[in-house]
C-alpha atoms as a PDB file:
ATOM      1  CA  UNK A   1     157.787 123.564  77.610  1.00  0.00           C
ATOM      2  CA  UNK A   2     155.173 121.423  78.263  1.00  0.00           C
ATOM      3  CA  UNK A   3     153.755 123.032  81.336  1.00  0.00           C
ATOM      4  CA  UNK A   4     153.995 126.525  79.880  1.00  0.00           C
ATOM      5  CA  UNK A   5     151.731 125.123  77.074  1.00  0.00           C
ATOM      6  CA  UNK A   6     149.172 123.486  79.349  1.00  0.00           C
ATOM      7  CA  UNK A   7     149.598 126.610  81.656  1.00  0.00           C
ATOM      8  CA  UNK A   8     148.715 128.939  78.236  1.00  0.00           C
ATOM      9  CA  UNK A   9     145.154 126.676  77.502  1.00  0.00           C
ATOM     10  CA  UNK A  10     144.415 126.843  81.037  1.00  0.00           C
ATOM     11  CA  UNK A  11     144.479 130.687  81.541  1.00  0.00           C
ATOM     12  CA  UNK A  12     143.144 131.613  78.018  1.00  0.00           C
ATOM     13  CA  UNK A  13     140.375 129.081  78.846  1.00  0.00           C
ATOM     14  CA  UNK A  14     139.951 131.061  82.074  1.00  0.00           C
ATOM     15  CA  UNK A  15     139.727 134.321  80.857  1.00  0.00           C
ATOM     16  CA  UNK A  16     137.604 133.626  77.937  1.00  0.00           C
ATOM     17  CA  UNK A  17     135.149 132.141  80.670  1.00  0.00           C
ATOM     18  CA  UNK A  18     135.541 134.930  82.869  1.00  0.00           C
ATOM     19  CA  UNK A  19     134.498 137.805  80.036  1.00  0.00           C
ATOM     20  CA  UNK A  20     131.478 134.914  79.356  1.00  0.00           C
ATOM     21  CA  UNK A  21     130.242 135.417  82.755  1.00  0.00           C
ATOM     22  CA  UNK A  22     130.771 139.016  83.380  1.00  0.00           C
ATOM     23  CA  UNK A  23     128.858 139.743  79.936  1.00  0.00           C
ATOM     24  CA  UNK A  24     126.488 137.426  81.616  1.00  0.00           C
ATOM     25  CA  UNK A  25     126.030 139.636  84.647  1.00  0.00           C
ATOM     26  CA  UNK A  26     125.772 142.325  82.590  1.00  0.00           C
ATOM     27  CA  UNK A  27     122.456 141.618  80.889  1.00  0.00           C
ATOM     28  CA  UNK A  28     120.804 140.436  84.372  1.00  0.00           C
ATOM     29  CA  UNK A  29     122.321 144.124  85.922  1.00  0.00           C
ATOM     30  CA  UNK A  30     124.859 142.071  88.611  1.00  0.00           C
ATOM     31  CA  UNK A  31     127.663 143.276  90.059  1.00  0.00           C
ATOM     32  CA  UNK A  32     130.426 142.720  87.606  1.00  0.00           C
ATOM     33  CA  UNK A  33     134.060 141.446  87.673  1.00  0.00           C
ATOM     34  CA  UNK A  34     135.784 144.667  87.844  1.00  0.00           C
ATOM     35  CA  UNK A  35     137.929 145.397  84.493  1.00  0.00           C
ATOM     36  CA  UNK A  36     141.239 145.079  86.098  1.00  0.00           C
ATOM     37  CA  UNK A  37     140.675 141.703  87.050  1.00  0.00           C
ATOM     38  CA  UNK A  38     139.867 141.030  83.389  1.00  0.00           C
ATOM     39  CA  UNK A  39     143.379 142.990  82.616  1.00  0.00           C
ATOM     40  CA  UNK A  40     144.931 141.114  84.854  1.00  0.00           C
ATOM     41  CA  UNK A  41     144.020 137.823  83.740  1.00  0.00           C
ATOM     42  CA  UNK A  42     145.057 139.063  80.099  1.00  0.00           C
ATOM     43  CA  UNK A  43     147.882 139.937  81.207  1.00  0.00           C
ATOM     44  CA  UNK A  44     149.292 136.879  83.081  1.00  0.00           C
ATOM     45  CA  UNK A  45     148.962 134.766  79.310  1.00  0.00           C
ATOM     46  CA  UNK A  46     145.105 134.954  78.685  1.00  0.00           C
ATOM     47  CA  UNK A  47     144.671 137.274  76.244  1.00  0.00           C
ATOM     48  CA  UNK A  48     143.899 135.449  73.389  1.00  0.00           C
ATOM     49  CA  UNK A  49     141.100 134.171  75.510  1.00  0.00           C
ATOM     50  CA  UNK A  50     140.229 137.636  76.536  1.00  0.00           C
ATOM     51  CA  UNK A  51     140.060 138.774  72.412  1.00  0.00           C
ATOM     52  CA  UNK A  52     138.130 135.670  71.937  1.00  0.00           C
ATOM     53  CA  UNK A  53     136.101 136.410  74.696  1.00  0.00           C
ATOM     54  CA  UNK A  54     135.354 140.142  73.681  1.00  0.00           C
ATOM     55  CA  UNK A  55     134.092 138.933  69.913  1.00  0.00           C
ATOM     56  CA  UNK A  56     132.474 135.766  70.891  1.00  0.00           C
ATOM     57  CA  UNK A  57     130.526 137.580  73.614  1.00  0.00           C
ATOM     58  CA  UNK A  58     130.530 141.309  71.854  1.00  0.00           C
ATOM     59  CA  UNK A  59     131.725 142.344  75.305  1.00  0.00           C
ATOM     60  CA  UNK A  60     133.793 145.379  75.835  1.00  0.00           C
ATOM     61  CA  UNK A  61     134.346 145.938  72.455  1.00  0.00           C
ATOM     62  CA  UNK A  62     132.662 149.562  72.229  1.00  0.00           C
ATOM     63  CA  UNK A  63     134.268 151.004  75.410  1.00  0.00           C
ATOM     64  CA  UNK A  64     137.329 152.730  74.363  1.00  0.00           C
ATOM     65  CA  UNK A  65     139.041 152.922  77.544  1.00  0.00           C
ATOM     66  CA  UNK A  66     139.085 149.494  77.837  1.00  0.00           C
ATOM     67  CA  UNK A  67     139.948 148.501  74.525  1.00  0.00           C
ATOM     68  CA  UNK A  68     143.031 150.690  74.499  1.00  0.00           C
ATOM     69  CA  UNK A  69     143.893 148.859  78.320  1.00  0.00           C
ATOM     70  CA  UNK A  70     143.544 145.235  76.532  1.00  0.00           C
ATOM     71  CA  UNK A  71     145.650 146.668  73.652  1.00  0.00           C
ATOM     72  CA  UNK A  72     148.643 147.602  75.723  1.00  0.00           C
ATOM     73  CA  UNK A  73     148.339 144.139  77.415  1.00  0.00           C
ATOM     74  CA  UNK A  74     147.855 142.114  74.255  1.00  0.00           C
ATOM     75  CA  UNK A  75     151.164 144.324  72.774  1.00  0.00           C
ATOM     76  CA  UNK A  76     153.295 143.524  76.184  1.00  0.00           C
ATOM     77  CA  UNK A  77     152.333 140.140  76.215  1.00  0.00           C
ATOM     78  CA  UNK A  78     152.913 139.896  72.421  1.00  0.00           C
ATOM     79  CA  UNK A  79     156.434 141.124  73.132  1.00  0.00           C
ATOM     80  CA  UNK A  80     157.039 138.851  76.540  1.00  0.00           C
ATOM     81  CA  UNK A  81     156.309 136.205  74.254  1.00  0.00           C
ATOM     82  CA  UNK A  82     158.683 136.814  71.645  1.00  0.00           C
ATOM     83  CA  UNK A  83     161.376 136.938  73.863  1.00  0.00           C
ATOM     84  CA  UNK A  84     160.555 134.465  75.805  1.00  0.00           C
ATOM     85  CA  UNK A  85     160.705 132.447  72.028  1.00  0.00           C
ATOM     86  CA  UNK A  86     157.408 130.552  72.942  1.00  0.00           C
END
């Protein structure tokens, strides 16, 4: 249980540093971390760092396509969770 926990910070810290920097090379016009990478990373336990990421960074959060992408993760991950009883 232990691992999973540490495992959980880990990611979420990931992928809240990951929307950081791609809302970083969006104001200086870089190329970006594609959004399915940032799905991805949501996906695999980080997306309470992704929502975190979205508000702290107010990244993402007026493209609708993307937003209803995060949702399904956040919803099956939400679920996995639950009966997984973490």
């Amino acid at each position: 249980m232990k691992i999973v926990l540490l495992y959980l910070i880990c990611i979420n810290i990931l992928t809240l540093s990951l929307f950081g920097v791609d809302k970083l090379l969006a104001i200086k016009s870089k190329r970006r971390i594609p959004e399915k990478d940032l799905l991805v990373f949501s996906f695999v336990g980080g997306a309470i760092g992704g929502l975190l990421g979205m508000f702290m960074f107010n990244h993402k959060v007026s493209k609708g396509s993307f937003l209803w992408k995060f949702a399904f993760v956040l919803i099956a991950q939400i679920i996995l969770f639950v009966f997984m009883r973490i």
